[in-house]
Each structure stands twice: as C-alpha cells, then as structure tokens.
C-alpha atoms as a PDB file:
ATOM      1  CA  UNK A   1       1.858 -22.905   1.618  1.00  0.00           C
ATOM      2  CA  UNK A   2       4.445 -25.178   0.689  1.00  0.00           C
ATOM      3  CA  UNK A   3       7.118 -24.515  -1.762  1.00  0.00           C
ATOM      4  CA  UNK A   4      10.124 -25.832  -3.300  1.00  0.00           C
ATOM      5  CA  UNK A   5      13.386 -23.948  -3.794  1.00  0.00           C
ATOM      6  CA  UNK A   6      15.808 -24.845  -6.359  1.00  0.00           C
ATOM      7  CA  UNK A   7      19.179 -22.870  -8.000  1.00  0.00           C
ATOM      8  CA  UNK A   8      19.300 -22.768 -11.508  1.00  0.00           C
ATOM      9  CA  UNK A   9      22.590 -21.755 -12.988  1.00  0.00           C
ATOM     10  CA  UNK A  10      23.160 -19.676 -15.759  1.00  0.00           C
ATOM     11  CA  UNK A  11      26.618 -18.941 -16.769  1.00  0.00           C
ATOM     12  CA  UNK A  12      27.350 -16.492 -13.570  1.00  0.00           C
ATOM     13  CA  UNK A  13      24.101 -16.221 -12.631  1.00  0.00           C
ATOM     14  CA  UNK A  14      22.107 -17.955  -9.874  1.00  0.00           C
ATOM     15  CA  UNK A  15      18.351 -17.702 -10.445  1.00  0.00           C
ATOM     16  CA  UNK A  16      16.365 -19.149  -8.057  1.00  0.00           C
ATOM     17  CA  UNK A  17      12.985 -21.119  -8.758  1.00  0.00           C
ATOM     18  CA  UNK A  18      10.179 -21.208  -6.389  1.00  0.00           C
ATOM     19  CA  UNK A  19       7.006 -24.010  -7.480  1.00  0.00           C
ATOM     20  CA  UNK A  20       3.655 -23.319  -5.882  1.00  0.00           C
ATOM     21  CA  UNK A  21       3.230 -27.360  -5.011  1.00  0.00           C
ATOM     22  CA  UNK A  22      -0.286 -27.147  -4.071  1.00  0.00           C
ATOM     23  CA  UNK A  23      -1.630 -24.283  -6.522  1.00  0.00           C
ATOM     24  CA  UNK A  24      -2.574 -21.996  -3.785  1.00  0.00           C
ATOM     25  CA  UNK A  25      -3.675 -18.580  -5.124  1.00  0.00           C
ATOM     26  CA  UNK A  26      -0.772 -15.949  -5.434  1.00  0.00           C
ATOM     27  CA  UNK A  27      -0.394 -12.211  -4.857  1.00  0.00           C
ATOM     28  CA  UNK A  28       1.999  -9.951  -6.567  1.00  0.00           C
ATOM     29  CA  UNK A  29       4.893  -9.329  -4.660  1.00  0.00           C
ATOM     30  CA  UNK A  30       6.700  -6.763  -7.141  1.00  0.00           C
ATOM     31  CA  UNK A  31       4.823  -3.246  -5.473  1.00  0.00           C
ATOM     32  CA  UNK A  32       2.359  -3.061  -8.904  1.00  0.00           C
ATOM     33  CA  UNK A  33      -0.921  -2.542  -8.774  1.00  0.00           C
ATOM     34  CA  UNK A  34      -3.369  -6.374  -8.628  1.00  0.00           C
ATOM     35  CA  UNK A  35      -5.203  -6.984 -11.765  1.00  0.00           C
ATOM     36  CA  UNK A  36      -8.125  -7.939  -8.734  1.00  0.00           C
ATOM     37  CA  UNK A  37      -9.012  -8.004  -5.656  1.00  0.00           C
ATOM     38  CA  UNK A  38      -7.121 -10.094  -2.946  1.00  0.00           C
ATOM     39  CA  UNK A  39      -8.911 -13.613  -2.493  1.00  0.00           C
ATOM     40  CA  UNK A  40      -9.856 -13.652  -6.530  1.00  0.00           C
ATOM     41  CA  UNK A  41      -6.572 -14.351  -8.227  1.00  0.00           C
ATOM     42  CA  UNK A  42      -6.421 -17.426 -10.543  1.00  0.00           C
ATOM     43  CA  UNK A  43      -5.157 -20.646  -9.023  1.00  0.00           C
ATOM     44  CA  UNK A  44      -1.325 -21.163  -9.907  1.00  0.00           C
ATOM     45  CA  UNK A  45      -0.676 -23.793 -12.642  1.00  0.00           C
ATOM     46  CA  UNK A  46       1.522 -26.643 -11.904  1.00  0.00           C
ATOM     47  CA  UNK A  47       5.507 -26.649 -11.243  1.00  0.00           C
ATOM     48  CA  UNK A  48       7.322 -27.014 -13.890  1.00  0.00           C
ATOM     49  CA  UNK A  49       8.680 -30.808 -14.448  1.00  0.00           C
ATOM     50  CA  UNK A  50      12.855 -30.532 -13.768  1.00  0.00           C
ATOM     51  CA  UNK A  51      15.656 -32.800 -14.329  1.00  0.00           C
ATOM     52  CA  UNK A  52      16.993 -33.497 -11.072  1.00  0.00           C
ATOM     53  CA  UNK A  53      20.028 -34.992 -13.455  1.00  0.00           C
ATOM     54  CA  UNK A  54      20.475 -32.154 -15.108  1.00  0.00           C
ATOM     55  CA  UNK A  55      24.252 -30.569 -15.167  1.00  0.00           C
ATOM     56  CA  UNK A  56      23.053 -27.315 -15.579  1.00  0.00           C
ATOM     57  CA  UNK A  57      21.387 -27.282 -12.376  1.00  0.00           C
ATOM     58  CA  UNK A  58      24.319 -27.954 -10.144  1.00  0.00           C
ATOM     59  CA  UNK A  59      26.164 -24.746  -8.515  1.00  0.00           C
ATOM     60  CA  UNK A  60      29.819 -24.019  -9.602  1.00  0.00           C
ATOM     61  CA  UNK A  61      31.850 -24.724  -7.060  1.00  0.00           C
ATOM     62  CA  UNK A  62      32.201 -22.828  -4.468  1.00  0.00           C
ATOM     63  CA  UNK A  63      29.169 -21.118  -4.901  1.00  0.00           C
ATOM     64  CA  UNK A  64      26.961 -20.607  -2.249  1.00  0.00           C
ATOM     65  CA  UNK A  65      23.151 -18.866  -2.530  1.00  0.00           C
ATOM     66  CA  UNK A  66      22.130 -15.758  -1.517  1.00  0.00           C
ATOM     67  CA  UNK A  67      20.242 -15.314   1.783  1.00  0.00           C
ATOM     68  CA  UNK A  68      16.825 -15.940   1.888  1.00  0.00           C
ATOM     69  CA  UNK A  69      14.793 -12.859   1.812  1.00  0.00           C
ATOM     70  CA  UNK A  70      10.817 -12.712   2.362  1.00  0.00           C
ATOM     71  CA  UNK A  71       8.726 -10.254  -0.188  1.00  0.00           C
ATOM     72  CA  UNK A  72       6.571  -7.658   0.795  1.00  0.00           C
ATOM     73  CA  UNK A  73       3.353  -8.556  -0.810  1.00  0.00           C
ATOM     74  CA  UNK A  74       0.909  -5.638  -1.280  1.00  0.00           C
ATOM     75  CA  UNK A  75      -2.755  -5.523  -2.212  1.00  0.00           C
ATOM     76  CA  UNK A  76      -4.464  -2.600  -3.474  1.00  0.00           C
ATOM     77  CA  UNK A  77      -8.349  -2.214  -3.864  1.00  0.00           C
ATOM     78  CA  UNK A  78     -10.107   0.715  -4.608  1.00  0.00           C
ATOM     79  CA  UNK A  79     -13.444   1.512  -4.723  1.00  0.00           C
ATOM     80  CA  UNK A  80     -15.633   1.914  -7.990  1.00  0.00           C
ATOM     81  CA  UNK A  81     -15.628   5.530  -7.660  1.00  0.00           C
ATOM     82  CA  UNK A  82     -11.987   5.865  -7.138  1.00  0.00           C
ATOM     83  CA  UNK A  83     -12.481   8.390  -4.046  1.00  0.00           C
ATOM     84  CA  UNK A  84     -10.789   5.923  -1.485  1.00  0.00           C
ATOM     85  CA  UNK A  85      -8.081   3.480  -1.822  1.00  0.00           C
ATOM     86  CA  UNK A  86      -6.787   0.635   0.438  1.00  0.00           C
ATOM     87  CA  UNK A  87      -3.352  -0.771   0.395  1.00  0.00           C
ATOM     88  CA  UNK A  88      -2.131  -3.631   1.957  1.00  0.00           C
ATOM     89  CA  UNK A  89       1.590  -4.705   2.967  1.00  0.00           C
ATOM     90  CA  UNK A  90       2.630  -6.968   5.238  1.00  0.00           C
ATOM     91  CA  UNK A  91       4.119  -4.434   7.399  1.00  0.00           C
ATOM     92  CA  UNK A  92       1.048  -1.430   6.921  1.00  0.00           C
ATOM     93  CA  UNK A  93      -2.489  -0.968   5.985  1.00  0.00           C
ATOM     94  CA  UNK A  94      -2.524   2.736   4.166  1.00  0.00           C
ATOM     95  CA  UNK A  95      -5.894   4.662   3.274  1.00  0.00           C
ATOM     96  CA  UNK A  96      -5.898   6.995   0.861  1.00  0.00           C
ATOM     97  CA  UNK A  97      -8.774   9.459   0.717  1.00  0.00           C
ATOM     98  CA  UNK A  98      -9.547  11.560  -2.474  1.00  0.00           C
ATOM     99  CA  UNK A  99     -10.232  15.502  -1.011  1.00  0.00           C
ATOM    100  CA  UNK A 100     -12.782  16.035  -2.669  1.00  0.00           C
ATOM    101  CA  UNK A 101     -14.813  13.270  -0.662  1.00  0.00           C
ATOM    102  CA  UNK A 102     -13.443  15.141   2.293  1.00  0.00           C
ATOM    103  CA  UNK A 103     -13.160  19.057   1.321  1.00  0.00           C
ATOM    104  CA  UNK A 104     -14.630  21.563  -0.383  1.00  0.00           C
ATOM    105  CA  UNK A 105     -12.747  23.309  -2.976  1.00  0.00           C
ATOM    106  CA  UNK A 106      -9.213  24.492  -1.546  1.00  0.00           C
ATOM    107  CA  UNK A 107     -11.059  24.298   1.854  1.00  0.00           C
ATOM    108  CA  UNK A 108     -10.218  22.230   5.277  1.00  0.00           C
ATOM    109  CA  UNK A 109     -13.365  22.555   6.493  1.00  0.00           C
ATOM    110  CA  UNK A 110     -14.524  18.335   6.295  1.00  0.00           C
ATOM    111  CA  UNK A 111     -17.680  17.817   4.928  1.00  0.00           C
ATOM    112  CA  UNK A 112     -20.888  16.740   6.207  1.00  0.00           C
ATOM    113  CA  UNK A 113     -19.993  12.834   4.474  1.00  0.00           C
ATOM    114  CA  UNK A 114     -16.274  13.013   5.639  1.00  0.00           C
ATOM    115  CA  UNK A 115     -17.051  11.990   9.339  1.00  0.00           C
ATOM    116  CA  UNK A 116     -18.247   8.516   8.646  1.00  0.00           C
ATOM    117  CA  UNK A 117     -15.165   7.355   5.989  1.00  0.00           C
ATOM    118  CA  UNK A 118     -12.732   8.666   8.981  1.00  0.00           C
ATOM    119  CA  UNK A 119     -14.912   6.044  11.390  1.00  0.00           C
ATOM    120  CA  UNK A 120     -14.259   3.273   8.895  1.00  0.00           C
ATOM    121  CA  UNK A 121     -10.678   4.028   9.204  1.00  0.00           C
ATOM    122  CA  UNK A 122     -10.891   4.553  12.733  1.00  0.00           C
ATOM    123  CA  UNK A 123     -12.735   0.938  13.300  1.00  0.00           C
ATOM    124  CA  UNK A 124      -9.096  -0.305  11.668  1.00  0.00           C
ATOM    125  CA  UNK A 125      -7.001   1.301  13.378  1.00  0.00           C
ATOM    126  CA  UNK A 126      -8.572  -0.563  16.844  1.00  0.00           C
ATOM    127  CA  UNK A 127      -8.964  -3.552  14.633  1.00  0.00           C
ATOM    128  CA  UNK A 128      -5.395  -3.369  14.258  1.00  0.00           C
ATOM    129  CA  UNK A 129      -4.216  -2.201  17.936  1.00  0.00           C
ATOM    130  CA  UNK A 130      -2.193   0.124  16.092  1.00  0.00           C
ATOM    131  CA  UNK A 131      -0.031   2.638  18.497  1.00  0.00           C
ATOM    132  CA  UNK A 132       0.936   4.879  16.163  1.00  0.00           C
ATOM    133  CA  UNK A 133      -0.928   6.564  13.521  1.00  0.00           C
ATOM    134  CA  UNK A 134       0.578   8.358  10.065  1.00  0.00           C
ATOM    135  CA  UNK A 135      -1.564  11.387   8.840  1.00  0.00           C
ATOM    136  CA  UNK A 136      -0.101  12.963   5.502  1.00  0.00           C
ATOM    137  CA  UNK A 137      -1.970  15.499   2.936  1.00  0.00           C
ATOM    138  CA  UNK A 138      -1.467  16.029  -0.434  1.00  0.00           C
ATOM    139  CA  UNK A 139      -2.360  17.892  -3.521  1.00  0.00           C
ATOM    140  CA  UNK A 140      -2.058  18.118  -7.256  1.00  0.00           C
ATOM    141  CA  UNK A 141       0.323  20.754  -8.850  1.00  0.00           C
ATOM    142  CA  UNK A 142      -1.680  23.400  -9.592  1.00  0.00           C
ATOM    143  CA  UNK A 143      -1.401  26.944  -7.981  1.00  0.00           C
ATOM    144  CA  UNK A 144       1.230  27.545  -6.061  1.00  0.00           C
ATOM    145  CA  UNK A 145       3.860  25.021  -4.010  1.00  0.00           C
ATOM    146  CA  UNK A 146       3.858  26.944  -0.551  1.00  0.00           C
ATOM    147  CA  UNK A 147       0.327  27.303  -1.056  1.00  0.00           C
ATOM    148  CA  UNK A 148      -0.279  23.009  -1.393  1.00  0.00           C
ATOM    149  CA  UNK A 149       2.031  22.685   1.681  1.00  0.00           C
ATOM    150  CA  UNK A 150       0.084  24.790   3.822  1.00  0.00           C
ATOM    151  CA  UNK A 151      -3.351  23.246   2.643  1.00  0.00           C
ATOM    152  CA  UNK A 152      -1.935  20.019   2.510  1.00  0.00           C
ATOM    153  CA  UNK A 153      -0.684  19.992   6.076  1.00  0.00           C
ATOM    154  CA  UNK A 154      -4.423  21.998   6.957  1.00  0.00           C
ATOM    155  CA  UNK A 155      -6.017  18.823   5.510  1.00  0.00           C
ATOM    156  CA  UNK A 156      -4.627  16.591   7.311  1.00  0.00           C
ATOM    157  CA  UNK A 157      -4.561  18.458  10.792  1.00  0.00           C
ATOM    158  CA  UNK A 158      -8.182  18.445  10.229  1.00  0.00           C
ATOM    159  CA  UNK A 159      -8.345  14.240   9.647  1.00  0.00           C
ATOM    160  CA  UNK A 160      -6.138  13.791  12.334  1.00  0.00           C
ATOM    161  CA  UNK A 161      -8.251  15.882  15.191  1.00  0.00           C
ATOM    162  CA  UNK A 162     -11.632  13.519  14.125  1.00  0.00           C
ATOM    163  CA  UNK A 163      -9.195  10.190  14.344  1.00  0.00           C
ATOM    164  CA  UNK A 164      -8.207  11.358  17.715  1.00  0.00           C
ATOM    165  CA  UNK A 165     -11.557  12.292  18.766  1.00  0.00           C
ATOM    166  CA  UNK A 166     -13.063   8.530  17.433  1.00  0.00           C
ATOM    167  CA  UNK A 167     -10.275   6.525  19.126  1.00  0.00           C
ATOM    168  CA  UNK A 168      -9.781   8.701  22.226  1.00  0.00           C
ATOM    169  CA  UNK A 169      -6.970   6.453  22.862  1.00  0.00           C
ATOM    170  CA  UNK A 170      -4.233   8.823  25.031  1.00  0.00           C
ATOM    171  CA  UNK A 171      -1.652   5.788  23.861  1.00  0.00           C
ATOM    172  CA  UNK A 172      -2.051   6.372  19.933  1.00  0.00           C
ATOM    173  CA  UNK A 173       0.658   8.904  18.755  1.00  0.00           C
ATOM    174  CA  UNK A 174      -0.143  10.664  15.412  1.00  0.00           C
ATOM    175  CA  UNK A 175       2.655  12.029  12.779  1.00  0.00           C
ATOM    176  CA  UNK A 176       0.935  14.787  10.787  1.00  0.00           C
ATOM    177  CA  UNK A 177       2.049  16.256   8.198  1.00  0.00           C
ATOM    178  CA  UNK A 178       1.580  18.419   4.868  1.00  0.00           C
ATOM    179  CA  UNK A 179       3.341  17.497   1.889  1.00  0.00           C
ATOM    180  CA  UNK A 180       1.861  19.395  -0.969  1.00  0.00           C
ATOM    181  CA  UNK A 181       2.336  18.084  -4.481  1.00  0.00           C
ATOM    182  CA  UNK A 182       4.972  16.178  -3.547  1.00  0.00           C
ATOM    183  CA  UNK A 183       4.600  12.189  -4.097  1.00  0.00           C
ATOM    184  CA  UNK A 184       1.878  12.222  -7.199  1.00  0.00           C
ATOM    185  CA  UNK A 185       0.494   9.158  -6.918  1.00  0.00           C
ATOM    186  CA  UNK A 186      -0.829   9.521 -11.169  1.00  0.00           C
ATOM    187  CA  UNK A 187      -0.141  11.856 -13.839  1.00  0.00           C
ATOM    188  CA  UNK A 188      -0.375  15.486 -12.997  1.00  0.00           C
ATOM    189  CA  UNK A 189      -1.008  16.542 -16.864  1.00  0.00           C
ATOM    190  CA  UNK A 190      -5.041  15.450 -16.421  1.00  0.00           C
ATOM    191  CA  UNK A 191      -8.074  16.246 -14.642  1.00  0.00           C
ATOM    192  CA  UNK A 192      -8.529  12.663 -13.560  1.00  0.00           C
ATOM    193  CA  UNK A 193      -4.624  12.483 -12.113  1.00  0.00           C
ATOM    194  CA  UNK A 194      -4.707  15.183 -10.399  1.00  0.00           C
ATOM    195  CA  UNK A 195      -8.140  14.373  -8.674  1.00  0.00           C
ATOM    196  CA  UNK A 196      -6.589  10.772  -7.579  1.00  0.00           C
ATOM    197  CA  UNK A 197      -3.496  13.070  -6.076  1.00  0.00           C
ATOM    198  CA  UNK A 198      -5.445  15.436  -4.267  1.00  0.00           C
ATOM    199  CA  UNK A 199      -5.540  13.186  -0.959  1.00  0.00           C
ATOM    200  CA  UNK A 200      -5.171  12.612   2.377  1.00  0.00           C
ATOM    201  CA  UNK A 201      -3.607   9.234   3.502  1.00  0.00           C
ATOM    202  CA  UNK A 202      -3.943   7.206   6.782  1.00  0.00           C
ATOM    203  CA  UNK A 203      -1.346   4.937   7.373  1.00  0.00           C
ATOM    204  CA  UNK A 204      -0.352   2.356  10.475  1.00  0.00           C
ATOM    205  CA  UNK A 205       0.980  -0.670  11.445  1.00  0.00           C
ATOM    206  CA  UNK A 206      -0.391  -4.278  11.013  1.00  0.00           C
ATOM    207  CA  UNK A 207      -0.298  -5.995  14.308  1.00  0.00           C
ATOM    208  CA  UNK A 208      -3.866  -8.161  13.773  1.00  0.00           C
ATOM    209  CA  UNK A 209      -5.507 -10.499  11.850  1.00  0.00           C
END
C-alpha cells in the first residue's frame, strides 16, 4: 500500500494526513471492535484534493514532525454463537473461549466438545511456530473473589495440560495463570456479560503468515 504523508498546521498543532492512493481496503487501527470481518471492509474513497499552495500547510519554523510511529491494527471475529472469539494484532493472535463451551458449571473438568476447539487452537499455534504460549482464566463476578481465582487458574491449568499434550513440543513454554474476575471483557450487571467474561484465553506470538 502506498500512501502519502502530509503536515497540516493548525495554530500549534501538527496533524498529520495520511491518503489511501490506491483505495486499498482499511482496518481499524484504534483497538475497537470491526464493524466486519477482516477482508470485507468497504474500499477507501479517494484522497482528498489539497492545495499544495496553500499557506496553511507549511510548518512554522522551526518545527519539525513527530517520529513516525506504525499502528497496531487488530481484527476481531467472533463466531455466531459468541462462545469463541479471535483477535488479531500484529504482534499476537489471542483466543478467547467462553467456559461454558469448555466446563460444566463451576467445574474444571473439560467437556466431551472442549478437546477439539483446543486442537483448532493448537493447529495455530504450529501454524504460527509460536515458542511461547499464554494460558489465562477468567470469570464473571459472582460468588466469591478467592473463589474465581482459584477456578480461574483450575481452568486454565486444565487448557494448558491438553495444549501441551496436542503440540508435544518440549520447546513451547506455557505462562498459566488464574485471574478471576479481573479484566471483564463486557458488562458484569447481565446474564449475557457475564457469560462472554467467563473465559479462558490462548494467546501467542505471530511469527507466520
């Protein structure tokens, strides 16, 4: 992608304005949720037309811009049902599994289904070559806090041992650990936030395609 860089000054104020030249499709770069799924975004319209002439574009002088800085783009698709989530940066991939696609109620024991999502995410991780592999559990805010750390930390001991098992890869290193309901990832007042909270997420490092 090609783009075009150019400081526009208002009164102390350097913006900068970046134009998409060849109307490539865009992803958001500000950490919010997509409105879709990456590869279905709206073509970008046309740069705006600028006065090269224009006073108002020239720095004061002895002004000099900022440094460049690249964006960390994440994606974020989730399935229909809302039990798992994938999210995209350009540094991670992250899974996030709902418990109860994994658990029984305030259990560790996985279920019967849970085995085959944890190959999917296994099947990344190779995909990826990652070396290192974050396990962290969560859950909502009911019942007690001690009480979500321990199952929390249960959970994910329990994701973490089938990983291990499906990679049986003595160079992966796993971080494990139980958070409780620490880091709500929705609203905690409803049924339907504290469902999406309840979770256990998977995260590594992108090194492939």
């Amino acid at each position: 992608m090609t783009t075009s860089r150019l400081p526009l000054t208002l009164g102390a104020a350097t913006l900068l304005l970046v134009a998409n030249l060849h109307g490539a499709t865009t992803a958001r770069a500000d950490g919010g949720d997509p409105s879709v799924p990456p590869g279905t975004e709206p073509s970008a319209s046309a740069p705006v037309k600028i006065d090269p002439t224009d006073p108002d574009l020239k720095l004061p002088e002895g002004a000099t811009l900022a440094d460049p800085k690249v964006l960390d783009i994440k994606s974020v698709v989730e399935d229909q049902s809302g039990d798992e989530r994938r999210e995209d940066t350009n540094a991670d991939v992250t899974f996030a599994l709902q418990a109860e696609v994994l658990f029984g109620k305030d259990s560790s024991k996985l279920s019967a289904a849970a085995k085959a999502r944890i190959d999917t995410i296994a099947q990344e991780v190779r995909k990826q070559s990652a070396a290192q592999v974050r396990v962290f559990g969560f859950t909502d805010n009911l019942g007690s806090s001690a009480h979500g750390d321990v199952l929390s930390r249960q959970r994910a001991n329990a994701v973490q041992s089938v990983l291990e098992q499906d990679l049986n890869d003595p160079n992966i290193t796993f971080d494990v650990r139980g958070y409780g309901e620490e880091y709500p990832i929705a609203d905690n007042s409803t049924e339907e936030g504290r469902k999406k909270n309840r979770r256990v997420e998977v995260t590594f490092p992108r090194t492939g395609e």
